[in-house]
Every structure is written in C-alpha cells, then in structure tokens.
PDB file of N, CA and C in Angstrom:
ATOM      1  N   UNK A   1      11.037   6.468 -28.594  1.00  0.00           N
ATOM      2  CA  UNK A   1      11.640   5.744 -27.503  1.00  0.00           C
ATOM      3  C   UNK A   1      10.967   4.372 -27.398  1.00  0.00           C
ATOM      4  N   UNK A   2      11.550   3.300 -27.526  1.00  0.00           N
ATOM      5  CA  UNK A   2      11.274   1.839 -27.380  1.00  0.00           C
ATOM      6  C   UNK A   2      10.624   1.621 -25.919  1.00  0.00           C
ATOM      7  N   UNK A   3       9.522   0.938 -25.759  1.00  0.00           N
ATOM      8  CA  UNK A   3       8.757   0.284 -24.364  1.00  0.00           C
ATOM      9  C   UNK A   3       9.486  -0.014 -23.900  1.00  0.00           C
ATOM     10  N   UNK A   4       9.892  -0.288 -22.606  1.00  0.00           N
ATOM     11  CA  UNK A   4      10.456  -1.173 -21.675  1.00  0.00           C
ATOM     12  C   UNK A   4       9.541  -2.601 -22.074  1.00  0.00           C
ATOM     13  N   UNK A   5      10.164  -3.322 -21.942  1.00  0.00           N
ATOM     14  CA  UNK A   5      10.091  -4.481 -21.734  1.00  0.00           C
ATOM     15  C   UNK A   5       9.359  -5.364 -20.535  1.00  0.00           C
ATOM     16  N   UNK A   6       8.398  -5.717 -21.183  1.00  0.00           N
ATOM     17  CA  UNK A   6       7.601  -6.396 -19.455  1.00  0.00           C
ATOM     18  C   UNK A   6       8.298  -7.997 -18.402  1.00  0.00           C
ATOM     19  N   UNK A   7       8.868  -7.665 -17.750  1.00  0.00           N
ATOM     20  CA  UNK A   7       9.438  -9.194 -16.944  1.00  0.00           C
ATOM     21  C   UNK A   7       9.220  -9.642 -15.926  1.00  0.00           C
ATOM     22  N   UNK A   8       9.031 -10.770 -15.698  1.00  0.00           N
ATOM     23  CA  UNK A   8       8.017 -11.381 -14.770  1.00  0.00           C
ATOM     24  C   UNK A   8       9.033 -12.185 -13.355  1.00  0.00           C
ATOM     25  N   UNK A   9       9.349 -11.650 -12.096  1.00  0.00           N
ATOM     26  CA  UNK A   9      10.243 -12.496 -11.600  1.00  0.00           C
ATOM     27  C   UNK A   9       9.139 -13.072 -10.273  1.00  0.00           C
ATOM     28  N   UNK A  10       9.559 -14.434  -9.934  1.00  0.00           N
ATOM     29  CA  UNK A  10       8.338 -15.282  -8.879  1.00  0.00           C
ATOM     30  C   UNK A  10       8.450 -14.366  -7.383  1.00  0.00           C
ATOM     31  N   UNK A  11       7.278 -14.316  -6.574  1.00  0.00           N
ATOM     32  CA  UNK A  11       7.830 -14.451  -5.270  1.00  0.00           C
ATOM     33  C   UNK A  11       8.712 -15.099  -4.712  1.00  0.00           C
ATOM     34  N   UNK A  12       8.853 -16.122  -5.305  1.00  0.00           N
ATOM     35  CA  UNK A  12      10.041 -17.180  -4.373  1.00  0.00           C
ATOM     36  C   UNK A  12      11.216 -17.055  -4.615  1.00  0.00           C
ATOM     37  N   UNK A  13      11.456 -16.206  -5.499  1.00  0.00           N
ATOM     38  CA  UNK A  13      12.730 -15.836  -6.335  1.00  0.00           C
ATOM     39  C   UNK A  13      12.762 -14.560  -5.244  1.00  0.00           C
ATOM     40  N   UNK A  14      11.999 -14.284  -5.358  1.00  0.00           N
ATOM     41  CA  UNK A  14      12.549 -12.073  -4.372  1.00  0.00           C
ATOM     42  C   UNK A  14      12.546 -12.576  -2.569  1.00  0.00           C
ATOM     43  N   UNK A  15      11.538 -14.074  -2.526  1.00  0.00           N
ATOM     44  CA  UNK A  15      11.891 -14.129  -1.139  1.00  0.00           C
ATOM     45  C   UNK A  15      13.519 -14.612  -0.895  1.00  0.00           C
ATOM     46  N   UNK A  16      14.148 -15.862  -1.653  1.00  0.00           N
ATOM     47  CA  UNK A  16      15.233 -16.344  -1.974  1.00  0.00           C
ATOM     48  C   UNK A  16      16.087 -15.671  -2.357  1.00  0.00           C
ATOM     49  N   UNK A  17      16.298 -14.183  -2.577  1.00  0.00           N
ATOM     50  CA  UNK A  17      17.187 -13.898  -3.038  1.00  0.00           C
ATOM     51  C   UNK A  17      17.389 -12.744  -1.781  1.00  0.00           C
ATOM     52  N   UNK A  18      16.313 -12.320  -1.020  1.00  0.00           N
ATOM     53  CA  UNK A  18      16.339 -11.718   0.059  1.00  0.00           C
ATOM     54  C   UNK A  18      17.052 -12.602   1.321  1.00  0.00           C
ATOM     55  N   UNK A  19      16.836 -13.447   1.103  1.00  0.00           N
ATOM     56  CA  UNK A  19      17.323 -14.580   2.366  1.00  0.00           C
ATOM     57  C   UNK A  19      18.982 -14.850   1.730  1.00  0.00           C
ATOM     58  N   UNK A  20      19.144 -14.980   0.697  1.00  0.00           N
ATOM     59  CA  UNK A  20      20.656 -15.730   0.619  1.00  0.00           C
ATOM     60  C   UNK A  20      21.511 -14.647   0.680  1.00  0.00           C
ATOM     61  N   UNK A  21      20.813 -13.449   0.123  1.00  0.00           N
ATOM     62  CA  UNK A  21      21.922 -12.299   0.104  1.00  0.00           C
ATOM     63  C   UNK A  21      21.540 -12.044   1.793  1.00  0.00           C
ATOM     64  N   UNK A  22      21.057 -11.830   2.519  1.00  0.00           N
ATOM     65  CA  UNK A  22      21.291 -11.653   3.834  1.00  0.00           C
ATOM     66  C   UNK A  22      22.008 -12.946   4.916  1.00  0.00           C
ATOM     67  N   UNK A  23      22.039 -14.188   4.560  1.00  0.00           N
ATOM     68  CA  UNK A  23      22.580 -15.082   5.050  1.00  0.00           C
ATOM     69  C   UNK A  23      24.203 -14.865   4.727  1.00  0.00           C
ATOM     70  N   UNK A  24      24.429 -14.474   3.598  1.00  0.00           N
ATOM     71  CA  UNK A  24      25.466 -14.239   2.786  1.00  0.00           C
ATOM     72  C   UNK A  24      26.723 -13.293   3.699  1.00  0.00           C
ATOM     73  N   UNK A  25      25.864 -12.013   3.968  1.00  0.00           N
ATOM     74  CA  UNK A  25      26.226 -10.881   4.465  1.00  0.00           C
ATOM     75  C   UNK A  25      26.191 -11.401   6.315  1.00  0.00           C
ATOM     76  N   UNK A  26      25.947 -11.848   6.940  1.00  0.00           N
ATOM     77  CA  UNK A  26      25.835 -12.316   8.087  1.00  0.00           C
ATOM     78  C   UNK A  26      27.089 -12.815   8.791  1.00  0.00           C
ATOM     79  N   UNK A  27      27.109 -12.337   9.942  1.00  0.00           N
ATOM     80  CA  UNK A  27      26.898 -11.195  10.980  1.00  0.00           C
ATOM     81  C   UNK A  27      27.543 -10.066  11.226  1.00  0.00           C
ATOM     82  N   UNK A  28      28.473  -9.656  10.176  1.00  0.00           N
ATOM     83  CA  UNK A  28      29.258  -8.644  10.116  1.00  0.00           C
ATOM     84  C   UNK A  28      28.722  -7.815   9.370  1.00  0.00           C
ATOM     85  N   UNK A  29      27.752  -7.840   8.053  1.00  0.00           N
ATOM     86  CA  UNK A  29      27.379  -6.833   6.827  1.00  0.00           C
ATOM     87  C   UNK A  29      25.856  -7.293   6.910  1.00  0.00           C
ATOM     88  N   UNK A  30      25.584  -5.972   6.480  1.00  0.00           N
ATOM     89  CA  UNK A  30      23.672  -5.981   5.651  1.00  0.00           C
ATOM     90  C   UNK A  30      23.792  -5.715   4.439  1.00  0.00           C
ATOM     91  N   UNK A  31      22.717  -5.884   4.597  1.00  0.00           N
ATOM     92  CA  UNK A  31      22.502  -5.679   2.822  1.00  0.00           C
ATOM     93  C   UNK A  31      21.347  -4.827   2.492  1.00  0.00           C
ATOM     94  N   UNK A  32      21.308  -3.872   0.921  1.00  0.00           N
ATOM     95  CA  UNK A  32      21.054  -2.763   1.036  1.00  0.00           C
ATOM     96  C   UNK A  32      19.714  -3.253   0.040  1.00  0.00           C
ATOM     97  N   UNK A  33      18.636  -2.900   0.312  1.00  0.00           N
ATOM     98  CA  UNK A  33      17.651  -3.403  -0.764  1.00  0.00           C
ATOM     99  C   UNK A  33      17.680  -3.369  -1.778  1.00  0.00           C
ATOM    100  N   UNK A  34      18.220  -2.328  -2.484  1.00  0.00           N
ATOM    101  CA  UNK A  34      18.812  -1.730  -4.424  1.00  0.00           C
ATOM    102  C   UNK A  34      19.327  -2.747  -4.702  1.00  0.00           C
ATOM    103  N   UNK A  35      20.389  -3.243  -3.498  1.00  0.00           N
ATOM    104  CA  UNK A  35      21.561  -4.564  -4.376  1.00  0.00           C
ATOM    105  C   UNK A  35      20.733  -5.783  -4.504  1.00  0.00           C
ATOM    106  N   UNK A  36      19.485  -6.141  -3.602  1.00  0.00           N
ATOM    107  CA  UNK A  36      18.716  -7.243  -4.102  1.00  0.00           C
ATOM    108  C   UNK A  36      18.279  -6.790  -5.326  1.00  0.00           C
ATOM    109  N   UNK A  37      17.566  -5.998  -5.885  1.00  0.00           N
ATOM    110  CA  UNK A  37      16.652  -5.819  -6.500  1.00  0.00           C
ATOM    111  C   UNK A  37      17.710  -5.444  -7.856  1.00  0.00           C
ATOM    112  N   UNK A  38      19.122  -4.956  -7.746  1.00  0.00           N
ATOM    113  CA  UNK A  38      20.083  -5.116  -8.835  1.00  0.00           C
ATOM    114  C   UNK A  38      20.200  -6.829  -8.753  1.00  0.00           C
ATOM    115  N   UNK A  39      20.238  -7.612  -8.501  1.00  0.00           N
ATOM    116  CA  UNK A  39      20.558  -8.905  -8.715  1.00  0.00           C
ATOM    117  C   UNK A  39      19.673  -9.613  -9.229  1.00  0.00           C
ATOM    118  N   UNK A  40      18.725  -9.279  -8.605  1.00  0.00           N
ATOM    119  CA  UNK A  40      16.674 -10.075  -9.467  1.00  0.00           C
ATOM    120  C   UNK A  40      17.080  -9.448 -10.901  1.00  0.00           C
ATOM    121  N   UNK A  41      17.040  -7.961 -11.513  1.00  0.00           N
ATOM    122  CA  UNK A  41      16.867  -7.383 -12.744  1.00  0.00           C
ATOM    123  C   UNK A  41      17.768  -6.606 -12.845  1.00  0.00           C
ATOM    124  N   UNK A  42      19.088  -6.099 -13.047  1.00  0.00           N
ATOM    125  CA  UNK A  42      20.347  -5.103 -13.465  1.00  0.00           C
ATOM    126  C   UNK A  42      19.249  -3.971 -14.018  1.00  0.00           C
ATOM    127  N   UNK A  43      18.743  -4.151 -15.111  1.00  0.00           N
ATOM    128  CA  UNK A  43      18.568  -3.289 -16.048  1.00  0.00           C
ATOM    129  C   UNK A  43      17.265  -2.555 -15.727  1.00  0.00           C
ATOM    130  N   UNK A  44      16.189  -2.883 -14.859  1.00  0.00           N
ATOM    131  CA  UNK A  44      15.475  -2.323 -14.807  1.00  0.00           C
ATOM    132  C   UNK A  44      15.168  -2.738 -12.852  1.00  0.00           C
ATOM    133  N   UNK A  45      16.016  -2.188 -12.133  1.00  0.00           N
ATOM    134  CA  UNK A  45      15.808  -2.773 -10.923  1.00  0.00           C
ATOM    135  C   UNK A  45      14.966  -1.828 -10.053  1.00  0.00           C
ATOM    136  N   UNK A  46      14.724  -0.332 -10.654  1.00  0.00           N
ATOM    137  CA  UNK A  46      13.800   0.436  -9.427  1.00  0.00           C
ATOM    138  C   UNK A  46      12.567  -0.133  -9.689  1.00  0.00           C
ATOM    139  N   UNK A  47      12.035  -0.716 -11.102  1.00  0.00           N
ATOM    140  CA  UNK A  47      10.725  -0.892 -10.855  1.00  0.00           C
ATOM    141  C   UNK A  47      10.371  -2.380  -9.559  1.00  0.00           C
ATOM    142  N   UNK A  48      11.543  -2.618  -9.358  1.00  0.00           N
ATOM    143  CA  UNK A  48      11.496  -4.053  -8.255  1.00  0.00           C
ATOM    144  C   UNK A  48      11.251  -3.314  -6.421  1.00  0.00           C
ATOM    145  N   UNK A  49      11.558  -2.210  -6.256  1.00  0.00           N
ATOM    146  CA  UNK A  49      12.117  -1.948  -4.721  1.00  0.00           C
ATOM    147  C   UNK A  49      10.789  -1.948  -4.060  1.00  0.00           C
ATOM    148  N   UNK A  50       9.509  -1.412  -4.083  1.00  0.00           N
ATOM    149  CA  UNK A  50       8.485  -1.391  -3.752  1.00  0.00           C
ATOM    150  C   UNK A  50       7.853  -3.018  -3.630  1.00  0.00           C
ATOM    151  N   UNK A  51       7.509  -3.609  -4.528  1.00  0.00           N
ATOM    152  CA  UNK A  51       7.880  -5.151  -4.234  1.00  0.00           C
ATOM    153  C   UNK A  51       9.179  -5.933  -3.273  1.00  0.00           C
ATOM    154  N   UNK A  52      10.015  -5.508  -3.416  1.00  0.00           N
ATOM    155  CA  UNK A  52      10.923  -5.843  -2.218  1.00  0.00           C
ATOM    156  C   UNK A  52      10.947  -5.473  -1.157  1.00  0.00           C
ATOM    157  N   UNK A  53      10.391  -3.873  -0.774  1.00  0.00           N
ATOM    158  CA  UNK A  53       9.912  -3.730  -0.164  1.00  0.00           C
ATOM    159  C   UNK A  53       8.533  -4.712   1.535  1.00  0.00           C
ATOM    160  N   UNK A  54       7.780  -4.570   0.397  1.00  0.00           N
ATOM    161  CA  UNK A  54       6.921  -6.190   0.761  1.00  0.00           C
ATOM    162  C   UNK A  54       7.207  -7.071   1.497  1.00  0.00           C
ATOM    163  N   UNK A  55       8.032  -7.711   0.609  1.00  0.00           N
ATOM    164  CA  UNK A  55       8.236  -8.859   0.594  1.00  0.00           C
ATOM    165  C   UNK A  55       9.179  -8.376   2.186  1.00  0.00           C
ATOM    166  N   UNK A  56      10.001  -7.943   2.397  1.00  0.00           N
ATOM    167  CA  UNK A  56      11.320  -7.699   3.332  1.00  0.00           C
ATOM    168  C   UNK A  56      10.255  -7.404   4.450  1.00  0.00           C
ATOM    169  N   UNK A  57       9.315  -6.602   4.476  1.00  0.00           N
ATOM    170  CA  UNK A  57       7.774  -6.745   5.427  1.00  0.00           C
ATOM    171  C   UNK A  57       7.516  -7.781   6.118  1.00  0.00           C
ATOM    172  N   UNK A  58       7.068  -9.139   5.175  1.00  0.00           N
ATOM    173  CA  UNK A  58       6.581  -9.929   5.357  1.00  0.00           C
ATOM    174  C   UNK A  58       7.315 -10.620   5.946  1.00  0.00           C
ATOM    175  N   UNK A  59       9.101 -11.015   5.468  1.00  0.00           N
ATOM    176  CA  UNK A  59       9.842 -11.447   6.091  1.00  0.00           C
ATOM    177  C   UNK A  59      10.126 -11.423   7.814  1.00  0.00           C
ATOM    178  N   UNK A  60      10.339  -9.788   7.557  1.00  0.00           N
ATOM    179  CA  UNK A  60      10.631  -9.499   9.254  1.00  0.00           C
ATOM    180  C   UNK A  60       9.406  -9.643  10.132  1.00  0.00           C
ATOM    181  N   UNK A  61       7.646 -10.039   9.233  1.00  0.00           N
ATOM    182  CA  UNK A  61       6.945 -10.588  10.757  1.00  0.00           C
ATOM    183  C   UNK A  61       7.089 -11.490  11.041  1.00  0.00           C
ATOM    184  N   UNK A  62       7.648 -12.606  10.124  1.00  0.00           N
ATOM    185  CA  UNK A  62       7.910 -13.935  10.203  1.00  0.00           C
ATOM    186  C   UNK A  62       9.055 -14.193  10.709  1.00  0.00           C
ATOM    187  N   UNK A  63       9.717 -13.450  11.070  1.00  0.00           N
ATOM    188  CA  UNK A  63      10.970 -13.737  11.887  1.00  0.00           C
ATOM    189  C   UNK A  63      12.339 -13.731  11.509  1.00  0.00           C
ATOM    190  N   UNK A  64      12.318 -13.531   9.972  1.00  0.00           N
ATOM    191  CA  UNK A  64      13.461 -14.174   9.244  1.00  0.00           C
ATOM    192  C   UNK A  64      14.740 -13.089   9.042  1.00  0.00           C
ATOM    193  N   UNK A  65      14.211 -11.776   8.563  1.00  0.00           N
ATOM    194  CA  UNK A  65      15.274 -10.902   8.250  1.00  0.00           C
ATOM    195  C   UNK A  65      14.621 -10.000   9.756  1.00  0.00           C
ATOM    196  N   UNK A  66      15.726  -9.119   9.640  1.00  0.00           N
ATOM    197  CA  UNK A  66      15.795  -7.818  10.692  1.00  0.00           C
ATOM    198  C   UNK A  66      15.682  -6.470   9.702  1.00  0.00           C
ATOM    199  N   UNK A  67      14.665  -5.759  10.196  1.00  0.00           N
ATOM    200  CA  UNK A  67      14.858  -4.179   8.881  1.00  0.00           C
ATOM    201  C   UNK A  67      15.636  -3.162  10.121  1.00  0.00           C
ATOM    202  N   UNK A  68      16.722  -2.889   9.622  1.00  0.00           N
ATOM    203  CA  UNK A  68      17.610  -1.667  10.521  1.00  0.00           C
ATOM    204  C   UNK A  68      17.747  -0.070  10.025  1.00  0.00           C
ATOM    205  N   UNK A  69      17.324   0.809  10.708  1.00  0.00           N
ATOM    206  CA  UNK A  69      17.082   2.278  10.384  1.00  0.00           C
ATOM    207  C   UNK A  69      18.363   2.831  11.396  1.00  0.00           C
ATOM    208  N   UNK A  70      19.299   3.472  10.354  1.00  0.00           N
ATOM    209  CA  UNK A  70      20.544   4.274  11.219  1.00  0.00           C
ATOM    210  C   UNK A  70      21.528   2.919  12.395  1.00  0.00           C
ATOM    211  N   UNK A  71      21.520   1.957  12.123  1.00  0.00           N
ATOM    212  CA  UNK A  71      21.897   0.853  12.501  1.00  0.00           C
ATOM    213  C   UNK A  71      21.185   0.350  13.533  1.00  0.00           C
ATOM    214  N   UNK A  72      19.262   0.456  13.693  1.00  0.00           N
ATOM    215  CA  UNK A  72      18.734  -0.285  15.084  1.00  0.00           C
ATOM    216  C   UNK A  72      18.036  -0.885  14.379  1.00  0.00           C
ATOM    217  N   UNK A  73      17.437  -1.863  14.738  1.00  0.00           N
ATOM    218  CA  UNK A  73      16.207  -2.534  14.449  1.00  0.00           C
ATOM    219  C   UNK A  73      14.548  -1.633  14.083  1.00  0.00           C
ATOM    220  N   UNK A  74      14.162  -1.496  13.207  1.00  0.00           N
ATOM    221  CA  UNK A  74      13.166  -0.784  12.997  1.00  0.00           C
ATOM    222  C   UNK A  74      11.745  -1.722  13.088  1.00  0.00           C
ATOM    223  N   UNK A  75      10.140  -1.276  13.461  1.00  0.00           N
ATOM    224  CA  UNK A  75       9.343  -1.497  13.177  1.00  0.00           C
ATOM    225  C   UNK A  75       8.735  -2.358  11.623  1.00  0.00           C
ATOM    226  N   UNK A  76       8.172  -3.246  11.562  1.00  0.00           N
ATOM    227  CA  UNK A  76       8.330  -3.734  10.321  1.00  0.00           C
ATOM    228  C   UNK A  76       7.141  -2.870   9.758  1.00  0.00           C
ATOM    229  N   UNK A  77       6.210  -3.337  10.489  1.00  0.00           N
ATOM    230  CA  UNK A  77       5.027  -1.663  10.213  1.00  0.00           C
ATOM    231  C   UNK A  77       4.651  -0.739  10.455  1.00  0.00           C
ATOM    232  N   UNK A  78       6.206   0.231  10.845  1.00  0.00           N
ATOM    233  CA  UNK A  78       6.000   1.912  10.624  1.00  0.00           C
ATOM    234  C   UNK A  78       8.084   2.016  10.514  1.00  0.00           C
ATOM    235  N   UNK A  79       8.049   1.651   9.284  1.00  0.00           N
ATOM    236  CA  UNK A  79       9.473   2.207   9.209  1.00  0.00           C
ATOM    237  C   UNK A  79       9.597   3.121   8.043  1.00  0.00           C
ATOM    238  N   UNK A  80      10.036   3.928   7.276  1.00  0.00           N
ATOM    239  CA  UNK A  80      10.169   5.110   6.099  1.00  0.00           C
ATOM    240  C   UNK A  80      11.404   4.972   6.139  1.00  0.00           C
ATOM    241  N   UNK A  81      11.797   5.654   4.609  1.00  0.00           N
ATOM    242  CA  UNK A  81      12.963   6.203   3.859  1.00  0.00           C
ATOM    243  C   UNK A  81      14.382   4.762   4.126  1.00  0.00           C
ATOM    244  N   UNK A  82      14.963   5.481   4.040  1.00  0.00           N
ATOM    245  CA  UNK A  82      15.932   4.002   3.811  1.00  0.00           C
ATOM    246  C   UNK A  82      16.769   3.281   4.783  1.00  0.00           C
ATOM    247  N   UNK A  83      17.116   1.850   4.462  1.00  0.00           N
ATOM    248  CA  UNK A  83      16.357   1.150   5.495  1.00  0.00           C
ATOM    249  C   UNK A  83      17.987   0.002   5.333  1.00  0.00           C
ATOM    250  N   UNK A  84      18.366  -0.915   5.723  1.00  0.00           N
ATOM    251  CA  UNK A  84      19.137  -2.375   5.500  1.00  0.00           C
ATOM    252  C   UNK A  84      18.581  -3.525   6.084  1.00  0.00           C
ATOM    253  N   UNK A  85      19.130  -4.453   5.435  1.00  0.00           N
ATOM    254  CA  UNK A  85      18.582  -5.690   6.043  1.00  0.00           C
ATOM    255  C   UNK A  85      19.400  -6.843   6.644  1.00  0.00           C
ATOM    256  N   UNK A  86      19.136  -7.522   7.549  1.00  0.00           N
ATOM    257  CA  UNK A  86      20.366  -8.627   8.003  1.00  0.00           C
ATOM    258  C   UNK A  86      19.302  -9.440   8.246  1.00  0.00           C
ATOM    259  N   UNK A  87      19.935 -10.644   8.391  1.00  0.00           N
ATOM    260  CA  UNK A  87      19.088 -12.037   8.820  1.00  0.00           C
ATOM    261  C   UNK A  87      19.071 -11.841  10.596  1.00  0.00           C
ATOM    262  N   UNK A  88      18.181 -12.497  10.605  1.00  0.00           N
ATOM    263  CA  UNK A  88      17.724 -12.178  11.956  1.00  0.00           C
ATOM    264  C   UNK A  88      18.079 -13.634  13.200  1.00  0.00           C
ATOM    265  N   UNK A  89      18.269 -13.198  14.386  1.00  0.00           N
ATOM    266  CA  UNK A  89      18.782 -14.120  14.898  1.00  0.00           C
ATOM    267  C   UNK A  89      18.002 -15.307  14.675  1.00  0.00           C
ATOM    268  N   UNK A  90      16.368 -15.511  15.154  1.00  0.00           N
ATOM    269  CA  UNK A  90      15.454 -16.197  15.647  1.00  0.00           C
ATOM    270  C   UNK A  90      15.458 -17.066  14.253  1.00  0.00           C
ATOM    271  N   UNK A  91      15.811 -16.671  12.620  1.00  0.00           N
ATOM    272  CA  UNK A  91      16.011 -17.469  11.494  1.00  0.00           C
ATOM    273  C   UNK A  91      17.052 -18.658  11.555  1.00  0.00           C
ATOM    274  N   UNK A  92      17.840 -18.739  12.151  1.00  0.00           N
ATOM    275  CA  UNK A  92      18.948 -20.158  12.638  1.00  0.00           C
ATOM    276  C   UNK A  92      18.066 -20.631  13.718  1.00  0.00           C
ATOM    277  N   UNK A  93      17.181 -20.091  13.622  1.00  0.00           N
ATOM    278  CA  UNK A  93      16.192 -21.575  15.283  1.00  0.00           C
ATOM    279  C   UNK A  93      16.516 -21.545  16.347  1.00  0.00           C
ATOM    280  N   UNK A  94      15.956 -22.524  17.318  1.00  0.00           N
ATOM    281  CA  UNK A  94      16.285 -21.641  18.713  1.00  0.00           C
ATOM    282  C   UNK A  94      17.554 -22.502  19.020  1.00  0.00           C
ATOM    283  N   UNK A  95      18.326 -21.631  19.836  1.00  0.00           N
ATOM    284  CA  UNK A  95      19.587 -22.640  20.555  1.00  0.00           C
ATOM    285  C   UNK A  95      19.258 -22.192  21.992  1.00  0.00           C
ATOM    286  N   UNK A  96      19.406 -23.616  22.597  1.00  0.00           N
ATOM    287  CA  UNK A  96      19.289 -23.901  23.614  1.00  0.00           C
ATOM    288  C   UNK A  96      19.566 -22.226  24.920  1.00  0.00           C
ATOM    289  N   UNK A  97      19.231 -22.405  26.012  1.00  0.00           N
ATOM    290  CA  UNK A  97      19.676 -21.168  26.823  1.00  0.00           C
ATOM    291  C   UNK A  97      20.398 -21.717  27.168  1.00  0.00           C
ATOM    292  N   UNK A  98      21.008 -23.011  28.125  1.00  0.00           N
ATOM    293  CA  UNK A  98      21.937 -23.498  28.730  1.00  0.00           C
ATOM    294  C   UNK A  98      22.411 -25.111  28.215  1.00  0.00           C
ATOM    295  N   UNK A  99      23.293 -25.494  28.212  1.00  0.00           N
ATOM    296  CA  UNK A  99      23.221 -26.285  27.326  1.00  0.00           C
ATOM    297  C   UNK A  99      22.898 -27.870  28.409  1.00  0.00           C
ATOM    298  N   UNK A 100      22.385 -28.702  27.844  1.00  0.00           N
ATOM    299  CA  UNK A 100      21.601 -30.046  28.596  1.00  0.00           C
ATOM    300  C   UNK A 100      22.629 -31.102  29.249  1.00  0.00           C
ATOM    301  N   UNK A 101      21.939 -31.049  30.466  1.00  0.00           N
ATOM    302  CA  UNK A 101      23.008 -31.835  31.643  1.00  0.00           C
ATOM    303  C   UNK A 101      22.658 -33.308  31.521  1.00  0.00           C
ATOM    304  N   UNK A 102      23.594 -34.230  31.991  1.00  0.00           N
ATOM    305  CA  UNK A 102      23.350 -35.228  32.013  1.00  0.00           C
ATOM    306  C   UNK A 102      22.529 -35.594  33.449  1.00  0.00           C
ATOM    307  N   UNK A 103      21.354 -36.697  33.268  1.00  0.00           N
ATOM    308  CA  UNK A 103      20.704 -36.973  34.302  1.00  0.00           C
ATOM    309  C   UNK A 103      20.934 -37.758  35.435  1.00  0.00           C
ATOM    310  N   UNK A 104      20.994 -37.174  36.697  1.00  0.00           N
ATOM    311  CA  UNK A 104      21.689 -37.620  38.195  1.00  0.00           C
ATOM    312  C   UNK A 104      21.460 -38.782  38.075  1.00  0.00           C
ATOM    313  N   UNK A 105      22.102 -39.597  38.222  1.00  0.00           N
ATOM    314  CA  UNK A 105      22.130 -41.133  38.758  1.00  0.00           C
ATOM    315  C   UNK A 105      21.876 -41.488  40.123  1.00  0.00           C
TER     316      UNK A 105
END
C-alpha cells in the first residue's frame, strides 16, 4: 500500500476558508465542518477536522463564527460531537442601536 502523501495547507487558508464558506452560507444556512475541510483537501480531508476544529475555537472567541449544537449556540470551550457553523452577528461590526438624530438647533 503506497504512503499517503504529506500536504501542507497555511492557517490563513483554514481561517479563510472557514470565514468565506460561512459568510457564504449566511443567514439562512451553516456550514458543516467536513465541507470545509472537503474544500482545503477532497482527498484526504479527515486528517484536516481536528485542526479545523481549532481553528473554528479560536474563531468563535474572537467573535467571528458562531459554533451551533442541535441548532443553539454552543460553548466554544465545552462543546462535543457534532457541531455547525455560521458567521456570527458581532463579525459585520457594530450597527448602531438607534439610528443618529440630527442636532437641535
């Protein structure tokens, strides 16, 4: 049986590809971590999910994606078994609460 093949993909590539496929899917669909990690590598994509994993971690303390368990928002550090992802509101920046009046004359 032939080695697998060793391949090298960047962080900025698994963060970027986590963000566009969830911007992508926004606000109607998530997205399922396998299908990132099929899009980084087709051919060898489970050895990616644990690294995407991570990375989708790191994301949701930073504000950017949302991790959802059974369709709620889950813990970013205590969530298990399987999981989706959507972009998160607070990632489009803040919009205003009310929108700005013009000043009394």
């Amino acid at each position: 049986m032939p080695k697998p093949r060793k391949f090298r993909i960047s962080d900025e590539a698994v963060f970027e590809t986590i963000l566009q496929m969830c911007t992508a899917a926004w606000p109607d669909e998530t997205v399922r971590p396998e299908d990132i990690a099929m899009t980084l590598h087709p051919e060898e994509w489970q050895a990616l999910t644990r690294r995407i994993r991570l990375a989708v971690k790191q994301l949701a303390e930073a504000g950017h994606v949302q991790i959802l368990r059974k369709g709620k928002p889950a813990d970013p550090d205590d969530f298990k078994g399987v999981y989706r992802l959507q972009i998160a509101e607070s990632f489009w920046g803040p919009t205003p609460a009310t929108p700005p009046t013009a000043p009394a004359e």
